[in-house]
PDB file of N, CA and C in Angstrom:
ATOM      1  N   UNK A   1       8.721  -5.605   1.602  1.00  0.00           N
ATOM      2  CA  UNK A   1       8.848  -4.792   2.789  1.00  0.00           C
ATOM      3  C   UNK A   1       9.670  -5.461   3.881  1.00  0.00           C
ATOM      4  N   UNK A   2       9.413  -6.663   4.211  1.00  0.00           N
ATOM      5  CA  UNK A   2      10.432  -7.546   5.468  1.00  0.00           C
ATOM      6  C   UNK A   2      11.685  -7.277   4.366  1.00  0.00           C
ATOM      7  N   UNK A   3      12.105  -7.895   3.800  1.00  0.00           N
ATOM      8  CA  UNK A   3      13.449  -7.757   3.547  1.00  0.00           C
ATOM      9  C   UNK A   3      14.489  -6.453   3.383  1.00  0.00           C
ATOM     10  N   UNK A   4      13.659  -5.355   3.219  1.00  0.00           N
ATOM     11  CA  UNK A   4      14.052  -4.197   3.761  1.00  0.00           C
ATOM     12  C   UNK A   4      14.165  -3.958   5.081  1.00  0.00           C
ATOM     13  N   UNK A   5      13.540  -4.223   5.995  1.00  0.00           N
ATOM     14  CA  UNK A   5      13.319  -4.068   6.780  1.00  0.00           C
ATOM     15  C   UNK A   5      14.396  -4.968   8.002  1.00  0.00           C
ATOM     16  N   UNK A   6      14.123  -6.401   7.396  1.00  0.00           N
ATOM     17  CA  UNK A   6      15.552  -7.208   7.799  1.00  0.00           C
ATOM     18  C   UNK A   6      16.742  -7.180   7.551  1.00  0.00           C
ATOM     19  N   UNK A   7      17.218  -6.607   6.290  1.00  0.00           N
ATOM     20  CA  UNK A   7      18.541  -6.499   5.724  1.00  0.00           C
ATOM     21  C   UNK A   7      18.899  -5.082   6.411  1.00  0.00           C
ATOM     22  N   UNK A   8      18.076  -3.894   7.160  1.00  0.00           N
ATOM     23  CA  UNK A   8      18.543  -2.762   7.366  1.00  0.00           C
ATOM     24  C   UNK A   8      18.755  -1.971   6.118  1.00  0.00           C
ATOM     25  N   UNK A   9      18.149  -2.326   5.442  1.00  0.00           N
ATOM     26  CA  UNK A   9      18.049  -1.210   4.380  1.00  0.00           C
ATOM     27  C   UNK A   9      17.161  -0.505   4.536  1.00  0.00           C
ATOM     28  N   UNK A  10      15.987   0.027   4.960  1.00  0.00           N
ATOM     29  CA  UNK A  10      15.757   1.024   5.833  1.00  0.00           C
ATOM     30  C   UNK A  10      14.493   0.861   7.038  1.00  0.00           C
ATOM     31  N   UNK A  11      14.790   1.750   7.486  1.00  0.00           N
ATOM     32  CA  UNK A  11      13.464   1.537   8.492  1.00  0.00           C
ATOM     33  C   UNK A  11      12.087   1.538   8.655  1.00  0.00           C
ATOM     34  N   UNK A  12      11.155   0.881   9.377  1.00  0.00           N
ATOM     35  CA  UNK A  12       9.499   0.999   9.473  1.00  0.00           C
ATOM     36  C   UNK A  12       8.952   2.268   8.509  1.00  0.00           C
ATOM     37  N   UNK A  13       9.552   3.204   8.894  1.00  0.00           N
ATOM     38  CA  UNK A  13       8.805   4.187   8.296  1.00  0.00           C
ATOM     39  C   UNK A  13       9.128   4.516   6.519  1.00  0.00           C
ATOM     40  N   UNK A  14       9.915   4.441   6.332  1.00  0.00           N
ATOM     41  CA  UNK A  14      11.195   4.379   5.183  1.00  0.00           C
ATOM     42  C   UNK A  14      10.381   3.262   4.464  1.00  0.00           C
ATOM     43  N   UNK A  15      10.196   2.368   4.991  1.00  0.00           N
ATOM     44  CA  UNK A  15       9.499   0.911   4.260  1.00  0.00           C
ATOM     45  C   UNK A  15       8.281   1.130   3.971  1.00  0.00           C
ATOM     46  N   UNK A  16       7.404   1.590   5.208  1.00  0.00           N
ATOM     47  CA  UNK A  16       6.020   1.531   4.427  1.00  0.00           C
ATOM     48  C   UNK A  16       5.944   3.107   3.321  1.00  0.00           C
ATOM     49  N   UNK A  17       6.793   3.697   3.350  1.00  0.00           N
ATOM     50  CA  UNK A  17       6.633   4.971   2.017  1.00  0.00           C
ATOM     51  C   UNK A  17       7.523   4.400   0.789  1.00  0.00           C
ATOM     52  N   UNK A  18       8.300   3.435   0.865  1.00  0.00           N
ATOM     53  CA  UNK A  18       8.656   2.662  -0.211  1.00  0.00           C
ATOM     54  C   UNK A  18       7.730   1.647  -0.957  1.00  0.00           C
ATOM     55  N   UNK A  19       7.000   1.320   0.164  1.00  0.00           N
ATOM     56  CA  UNK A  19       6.275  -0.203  -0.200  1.00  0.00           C
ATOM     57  C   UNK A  19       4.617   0.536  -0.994  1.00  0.00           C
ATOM     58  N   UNK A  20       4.402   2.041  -0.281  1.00  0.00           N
ATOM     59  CA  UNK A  20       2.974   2.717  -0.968  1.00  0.00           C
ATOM     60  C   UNK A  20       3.445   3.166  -2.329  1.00  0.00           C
ATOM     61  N   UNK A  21       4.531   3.359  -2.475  1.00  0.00           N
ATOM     62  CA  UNK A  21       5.077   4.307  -3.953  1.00  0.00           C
ATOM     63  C   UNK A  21       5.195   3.145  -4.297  1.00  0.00           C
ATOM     64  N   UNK A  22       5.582   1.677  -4.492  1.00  0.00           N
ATOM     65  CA  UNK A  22       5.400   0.194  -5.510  1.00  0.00           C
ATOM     66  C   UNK A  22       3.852  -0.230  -5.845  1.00  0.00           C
ATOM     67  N   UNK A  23       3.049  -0.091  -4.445  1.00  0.00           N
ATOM     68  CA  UNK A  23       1.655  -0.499  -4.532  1.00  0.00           C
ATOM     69  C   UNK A  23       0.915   0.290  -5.881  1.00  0.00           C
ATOM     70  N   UNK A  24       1.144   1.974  -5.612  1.00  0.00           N
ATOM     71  CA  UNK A  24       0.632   2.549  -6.604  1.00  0.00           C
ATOM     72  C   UNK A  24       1.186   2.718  -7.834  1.00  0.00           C
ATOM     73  N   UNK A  25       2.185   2.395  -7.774  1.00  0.00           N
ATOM     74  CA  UNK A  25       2.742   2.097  -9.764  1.00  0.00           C
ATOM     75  C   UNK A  25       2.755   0.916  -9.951  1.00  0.00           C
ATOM     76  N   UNK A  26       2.543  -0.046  -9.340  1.00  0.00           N
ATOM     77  CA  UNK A  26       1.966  -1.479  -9.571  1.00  0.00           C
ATOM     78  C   UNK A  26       0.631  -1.436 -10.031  1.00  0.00           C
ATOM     79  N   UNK A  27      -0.279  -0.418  -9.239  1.00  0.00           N
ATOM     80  CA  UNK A  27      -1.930  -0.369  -9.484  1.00  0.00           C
ATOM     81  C   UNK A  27      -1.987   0.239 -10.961  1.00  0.00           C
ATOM     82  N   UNK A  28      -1.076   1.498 -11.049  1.00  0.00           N
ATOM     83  CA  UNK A  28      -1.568   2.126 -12.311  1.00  0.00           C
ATOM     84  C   UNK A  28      -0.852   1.079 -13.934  1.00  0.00           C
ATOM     85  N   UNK A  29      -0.176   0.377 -13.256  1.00  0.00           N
ATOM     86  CA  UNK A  29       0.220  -0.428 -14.465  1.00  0.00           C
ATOM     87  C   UNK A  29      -0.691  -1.641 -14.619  1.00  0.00           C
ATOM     88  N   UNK A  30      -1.337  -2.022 -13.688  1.00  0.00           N
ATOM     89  CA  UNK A  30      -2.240  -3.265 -13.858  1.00  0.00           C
ATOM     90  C   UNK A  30      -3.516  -2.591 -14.489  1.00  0.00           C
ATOM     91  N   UNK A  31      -3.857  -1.175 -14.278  1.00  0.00           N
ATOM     92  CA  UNK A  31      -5.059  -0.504 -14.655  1.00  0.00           C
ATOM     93  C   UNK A  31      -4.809  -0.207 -16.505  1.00  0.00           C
ATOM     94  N   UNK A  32      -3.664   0.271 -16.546  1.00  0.00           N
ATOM     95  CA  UNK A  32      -3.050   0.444 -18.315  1.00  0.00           C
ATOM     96  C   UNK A  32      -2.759  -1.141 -18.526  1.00  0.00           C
ATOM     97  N   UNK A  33      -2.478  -2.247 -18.325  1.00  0.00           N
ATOM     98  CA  UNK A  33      -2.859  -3.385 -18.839  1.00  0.00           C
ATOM     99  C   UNK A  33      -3.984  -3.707 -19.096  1.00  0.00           C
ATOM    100  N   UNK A  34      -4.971  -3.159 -18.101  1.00  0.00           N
ATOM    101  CA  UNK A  34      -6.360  -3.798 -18.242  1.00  0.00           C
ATOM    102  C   UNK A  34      -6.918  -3.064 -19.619  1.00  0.00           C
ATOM    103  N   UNK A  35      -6.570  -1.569 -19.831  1.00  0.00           N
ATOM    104  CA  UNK A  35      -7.029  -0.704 -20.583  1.00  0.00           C
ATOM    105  C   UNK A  35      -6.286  -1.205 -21.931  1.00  0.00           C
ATOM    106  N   UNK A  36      -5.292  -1.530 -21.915  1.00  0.00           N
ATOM    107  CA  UNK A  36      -4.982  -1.852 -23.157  1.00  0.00           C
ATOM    108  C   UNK A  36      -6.043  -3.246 -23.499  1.00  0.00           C
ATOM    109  N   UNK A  37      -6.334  -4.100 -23.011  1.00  0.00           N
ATOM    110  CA  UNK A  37      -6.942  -5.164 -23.409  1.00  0.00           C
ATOM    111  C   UNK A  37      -8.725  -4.664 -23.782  1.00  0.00           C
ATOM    112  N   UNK A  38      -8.839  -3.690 -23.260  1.00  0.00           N
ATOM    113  CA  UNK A  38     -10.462  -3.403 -23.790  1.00  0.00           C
ATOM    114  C   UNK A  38     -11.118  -3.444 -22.804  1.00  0.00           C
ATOM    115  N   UNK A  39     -10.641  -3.273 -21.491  1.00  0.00           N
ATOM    116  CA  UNK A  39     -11.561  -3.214 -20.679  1.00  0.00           C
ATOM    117  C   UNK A  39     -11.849  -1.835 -20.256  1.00  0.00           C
ATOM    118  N   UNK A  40     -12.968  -1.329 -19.796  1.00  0.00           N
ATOM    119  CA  UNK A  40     -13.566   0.146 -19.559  1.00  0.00           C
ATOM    120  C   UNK A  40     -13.816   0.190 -17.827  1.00  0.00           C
ATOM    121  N   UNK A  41     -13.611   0.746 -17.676  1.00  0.00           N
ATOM    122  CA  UNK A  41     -13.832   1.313 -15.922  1.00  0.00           C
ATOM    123  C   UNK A  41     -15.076   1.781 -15.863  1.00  0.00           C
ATOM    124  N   UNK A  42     -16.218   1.342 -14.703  1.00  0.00           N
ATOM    125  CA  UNK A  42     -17.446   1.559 -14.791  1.00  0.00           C
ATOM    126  C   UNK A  42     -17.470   3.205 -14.038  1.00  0.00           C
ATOM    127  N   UNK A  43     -18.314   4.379 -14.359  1.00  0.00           N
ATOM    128  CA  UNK A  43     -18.866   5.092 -14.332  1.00  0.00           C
ATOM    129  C   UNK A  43     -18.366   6.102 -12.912  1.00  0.00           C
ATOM    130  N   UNK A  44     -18.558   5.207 -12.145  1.00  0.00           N
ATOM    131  CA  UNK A  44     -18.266   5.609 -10.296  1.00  0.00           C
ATOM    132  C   UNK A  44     -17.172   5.646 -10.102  1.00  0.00           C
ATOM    133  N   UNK A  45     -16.181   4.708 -10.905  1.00  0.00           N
ATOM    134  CA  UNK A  45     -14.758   4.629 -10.355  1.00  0.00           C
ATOM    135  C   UNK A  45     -13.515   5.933 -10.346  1.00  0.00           C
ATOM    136  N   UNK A  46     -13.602   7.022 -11.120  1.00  0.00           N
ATOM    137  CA  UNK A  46     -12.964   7.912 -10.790  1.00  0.00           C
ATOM    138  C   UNK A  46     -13.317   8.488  -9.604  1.00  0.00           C
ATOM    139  N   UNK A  47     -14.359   8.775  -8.695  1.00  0.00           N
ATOM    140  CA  UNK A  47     -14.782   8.906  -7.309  1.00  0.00           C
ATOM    141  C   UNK A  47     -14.063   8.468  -6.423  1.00  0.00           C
ATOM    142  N   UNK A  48     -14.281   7.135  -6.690  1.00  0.00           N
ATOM    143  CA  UNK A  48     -13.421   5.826  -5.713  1.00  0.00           C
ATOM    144  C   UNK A  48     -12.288   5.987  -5.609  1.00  0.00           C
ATOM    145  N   UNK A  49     -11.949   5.980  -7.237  1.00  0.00           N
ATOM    146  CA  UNK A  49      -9.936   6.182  -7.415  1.00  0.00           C
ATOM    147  C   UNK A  49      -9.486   7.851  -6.219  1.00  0.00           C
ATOM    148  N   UNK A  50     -10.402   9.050  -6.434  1.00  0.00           N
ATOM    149  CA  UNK A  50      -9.995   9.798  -5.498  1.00  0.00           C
ATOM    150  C   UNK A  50      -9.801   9.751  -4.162  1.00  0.00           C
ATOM    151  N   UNK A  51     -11.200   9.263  -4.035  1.00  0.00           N
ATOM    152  CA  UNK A  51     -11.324   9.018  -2.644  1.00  0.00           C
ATOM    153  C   UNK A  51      -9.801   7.624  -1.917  1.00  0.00           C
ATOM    154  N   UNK A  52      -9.577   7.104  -2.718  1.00  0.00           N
ATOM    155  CA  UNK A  52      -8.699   6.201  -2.450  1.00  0.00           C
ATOM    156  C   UNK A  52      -7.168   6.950  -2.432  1.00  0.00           C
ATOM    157  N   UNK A  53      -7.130   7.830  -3.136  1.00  0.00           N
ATOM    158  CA  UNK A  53      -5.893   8.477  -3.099  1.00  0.00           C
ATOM    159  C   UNK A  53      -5.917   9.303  -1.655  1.00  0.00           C
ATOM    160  N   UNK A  54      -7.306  10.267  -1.173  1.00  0.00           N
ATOM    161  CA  UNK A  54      -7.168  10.798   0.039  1.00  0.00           C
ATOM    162  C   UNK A  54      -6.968  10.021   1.153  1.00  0.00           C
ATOM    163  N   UNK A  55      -7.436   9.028   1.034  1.00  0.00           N
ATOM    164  CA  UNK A  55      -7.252   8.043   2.339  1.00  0.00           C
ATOM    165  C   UNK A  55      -6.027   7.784   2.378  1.00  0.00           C
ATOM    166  N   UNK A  56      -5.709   7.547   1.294  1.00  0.00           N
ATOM    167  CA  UNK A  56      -3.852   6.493   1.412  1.00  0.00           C
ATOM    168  C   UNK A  56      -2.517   7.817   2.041  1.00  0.00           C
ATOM    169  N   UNK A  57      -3.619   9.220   1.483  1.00  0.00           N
ATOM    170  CA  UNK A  57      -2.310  10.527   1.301  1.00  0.00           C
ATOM    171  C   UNK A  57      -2.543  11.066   2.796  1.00  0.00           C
ATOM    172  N   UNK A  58      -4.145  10.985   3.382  1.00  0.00           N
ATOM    173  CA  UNK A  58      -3.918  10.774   5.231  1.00  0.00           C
ATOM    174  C   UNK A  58      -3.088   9.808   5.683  1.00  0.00           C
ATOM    175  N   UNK A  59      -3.321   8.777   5.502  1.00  0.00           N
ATOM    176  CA  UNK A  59      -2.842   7.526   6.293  1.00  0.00           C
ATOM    177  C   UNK A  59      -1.581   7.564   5.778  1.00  0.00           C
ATOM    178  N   UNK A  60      -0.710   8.240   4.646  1.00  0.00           N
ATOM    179  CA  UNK A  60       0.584   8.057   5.005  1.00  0.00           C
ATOM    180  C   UNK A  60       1.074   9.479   5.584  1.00  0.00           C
ATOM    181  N   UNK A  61       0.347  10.562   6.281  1.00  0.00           N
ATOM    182  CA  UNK A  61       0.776  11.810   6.713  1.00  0.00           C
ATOM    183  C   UNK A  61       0.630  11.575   8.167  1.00  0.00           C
ATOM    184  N   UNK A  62      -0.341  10.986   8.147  1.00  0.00           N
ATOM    185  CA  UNK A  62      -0.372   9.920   9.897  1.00  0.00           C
ATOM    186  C   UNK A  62       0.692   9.345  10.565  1.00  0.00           C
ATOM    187  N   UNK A  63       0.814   8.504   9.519  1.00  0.00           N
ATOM    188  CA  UNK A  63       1.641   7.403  10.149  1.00  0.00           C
ATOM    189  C   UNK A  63       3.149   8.208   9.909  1.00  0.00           C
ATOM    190  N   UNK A  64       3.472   9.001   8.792  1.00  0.00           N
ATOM    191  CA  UNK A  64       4.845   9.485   8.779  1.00  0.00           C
ATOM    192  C   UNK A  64       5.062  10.593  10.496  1.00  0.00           C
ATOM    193  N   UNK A  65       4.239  11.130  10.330  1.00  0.00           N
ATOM    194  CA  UNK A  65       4.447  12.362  11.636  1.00  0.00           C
ATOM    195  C   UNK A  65       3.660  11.984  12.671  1.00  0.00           C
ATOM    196  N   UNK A  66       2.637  11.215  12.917  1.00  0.00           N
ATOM    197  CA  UNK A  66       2.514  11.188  14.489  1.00  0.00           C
ATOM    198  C   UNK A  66       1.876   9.883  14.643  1.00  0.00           C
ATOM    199  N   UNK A  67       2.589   8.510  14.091  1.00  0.00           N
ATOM    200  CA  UNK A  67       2.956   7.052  15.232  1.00  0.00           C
ATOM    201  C   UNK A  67       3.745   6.824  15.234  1.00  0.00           C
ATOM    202  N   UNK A  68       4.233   6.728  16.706  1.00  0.00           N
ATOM    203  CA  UNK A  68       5.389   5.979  17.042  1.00  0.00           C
ATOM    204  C   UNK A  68       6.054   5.149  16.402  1.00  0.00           C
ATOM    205  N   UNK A  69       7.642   5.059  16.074  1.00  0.00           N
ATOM    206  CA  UNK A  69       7.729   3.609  15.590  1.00  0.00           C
ATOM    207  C   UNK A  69       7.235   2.707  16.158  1.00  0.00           C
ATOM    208  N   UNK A  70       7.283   2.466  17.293  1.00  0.00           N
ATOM    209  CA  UNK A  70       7.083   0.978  17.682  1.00  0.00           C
ATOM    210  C   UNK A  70       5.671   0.617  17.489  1.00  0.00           C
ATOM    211  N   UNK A  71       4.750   1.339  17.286  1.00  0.00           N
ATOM    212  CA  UNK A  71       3.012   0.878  16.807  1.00  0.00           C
ATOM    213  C   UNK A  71       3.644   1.041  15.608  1.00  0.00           C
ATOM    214  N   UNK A  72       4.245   1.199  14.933  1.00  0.00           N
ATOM    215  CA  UNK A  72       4.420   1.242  13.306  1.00  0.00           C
ATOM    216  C   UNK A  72       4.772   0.273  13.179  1.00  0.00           C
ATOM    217  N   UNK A  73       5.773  -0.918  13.804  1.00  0.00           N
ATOM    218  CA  UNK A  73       6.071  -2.127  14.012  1.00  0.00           C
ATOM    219  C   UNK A  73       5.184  -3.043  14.075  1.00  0.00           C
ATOM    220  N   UNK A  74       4.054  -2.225  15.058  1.00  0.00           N
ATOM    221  CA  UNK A  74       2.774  -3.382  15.483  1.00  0.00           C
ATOM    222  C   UNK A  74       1.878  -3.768  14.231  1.00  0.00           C
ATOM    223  N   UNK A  75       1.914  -1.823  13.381  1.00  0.00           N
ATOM    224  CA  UNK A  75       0.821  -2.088  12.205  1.00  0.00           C
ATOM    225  C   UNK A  75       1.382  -2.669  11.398  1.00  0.00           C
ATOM    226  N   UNK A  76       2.633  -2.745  11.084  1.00  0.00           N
ATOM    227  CA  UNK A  76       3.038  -3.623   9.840  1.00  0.00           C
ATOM    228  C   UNK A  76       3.174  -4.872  10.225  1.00  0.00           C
ATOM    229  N   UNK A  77       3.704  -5.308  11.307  1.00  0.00           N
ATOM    230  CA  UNK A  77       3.185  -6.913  11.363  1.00  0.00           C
ATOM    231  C   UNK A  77       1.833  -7.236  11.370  1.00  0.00           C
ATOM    232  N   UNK A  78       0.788  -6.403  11.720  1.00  0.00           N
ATOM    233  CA  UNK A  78      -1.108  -6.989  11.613  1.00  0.00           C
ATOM    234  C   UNK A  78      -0.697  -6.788  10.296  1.00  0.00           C
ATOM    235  N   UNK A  79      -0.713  -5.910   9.162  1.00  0.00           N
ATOM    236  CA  UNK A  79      -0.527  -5.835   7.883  1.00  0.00           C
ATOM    237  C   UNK A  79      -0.008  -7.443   7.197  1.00  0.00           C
ATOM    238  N   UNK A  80       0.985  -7.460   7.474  1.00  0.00           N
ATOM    239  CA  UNK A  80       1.983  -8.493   7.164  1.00  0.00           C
ATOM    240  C   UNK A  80       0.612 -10.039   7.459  1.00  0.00           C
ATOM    241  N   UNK A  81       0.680 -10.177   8.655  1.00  0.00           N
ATOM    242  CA  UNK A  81       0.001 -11.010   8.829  1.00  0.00           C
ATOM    243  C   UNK A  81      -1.437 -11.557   8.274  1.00  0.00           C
ATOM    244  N   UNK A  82      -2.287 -10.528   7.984  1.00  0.00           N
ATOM    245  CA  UNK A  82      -3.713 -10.382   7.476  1.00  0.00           C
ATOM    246  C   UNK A  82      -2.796 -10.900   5.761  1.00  0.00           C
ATOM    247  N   UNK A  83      -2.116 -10.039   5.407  1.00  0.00           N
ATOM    248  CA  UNK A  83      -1.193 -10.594   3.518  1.00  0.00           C
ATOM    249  C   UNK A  83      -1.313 -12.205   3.834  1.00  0.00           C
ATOM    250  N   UNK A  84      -0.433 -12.712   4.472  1.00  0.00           N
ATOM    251  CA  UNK A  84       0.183 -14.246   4.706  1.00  0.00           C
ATOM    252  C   UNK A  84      -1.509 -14.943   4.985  1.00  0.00           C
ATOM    253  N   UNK A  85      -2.237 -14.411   5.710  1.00  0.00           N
ATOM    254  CA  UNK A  85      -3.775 -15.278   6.010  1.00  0.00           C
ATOM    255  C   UNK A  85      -4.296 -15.179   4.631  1.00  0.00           C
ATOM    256  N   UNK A  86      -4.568 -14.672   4.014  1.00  0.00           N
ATOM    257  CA  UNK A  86      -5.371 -14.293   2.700  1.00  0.00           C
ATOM    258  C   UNK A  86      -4.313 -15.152   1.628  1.00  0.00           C
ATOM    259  N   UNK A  87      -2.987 -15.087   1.187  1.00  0.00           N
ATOM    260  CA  UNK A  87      -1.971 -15.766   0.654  1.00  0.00           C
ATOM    261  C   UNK A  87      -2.660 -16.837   1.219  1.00  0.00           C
ATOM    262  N   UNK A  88      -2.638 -17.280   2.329  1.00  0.00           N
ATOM    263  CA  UNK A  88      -3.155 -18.888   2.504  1.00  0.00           C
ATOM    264  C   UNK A  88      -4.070 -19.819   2.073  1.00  0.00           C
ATOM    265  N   UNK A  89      -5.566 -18.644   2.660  1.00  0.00           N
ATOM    266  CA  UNK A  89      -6.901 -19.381   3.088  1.00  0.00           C
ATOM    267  C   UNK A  89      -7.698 -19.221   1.790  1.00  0.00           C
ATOM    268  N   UNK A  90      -7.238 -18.309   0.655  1.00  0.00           N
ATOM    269  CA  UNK A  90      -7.489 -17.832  -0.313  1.00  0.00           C
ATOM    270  C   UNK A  90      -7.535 -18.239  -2.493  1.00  0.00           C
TER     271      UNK A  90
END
């Protein structure tokens, strides 16, 4: 996401709808790895998996049509930052 973002290849908003469409074909390919190896998804988790899709499909209808860029700036650097603490302390 920074290097999009630094190189001008596109903007705050442009980035975080690039960076959610990698997260989730990153997720569903780590989930078909797991499945190929024999692992089973416990019972509750199609719930979760929905409920996780409504949250992410608000929060990117939010943030596309009504925040500002410049709090879009603010949330992706707390974003950014909370990544790099956890990368660290972790």
């Amino acid at each position: 996401s920074p290097i999009l973002i630094l190189a001008g290849w596109a903007n705050q908003k442009e980035t975080a709808a690039i960076s959610a469409v990698f997260i989730f074909l990153n997720s569903i390919a780590g989930l078909v790895g797991q499945y190929q190896k024999g692992f089973e998804l416990a019972p509750g988790m199609l719930w979760i998996g929905i409920t996780v899709l409504a949250g992410g499909w608000l929060g990117a209808s939010i943030g596309a049509k009504k925040v500002p860029i410049g709090q879009m700036k603010w949330l992706l650097a707390t974003v950014l930052i909370m990544a790099v603490g956890k990368l660290f302390f972790t």
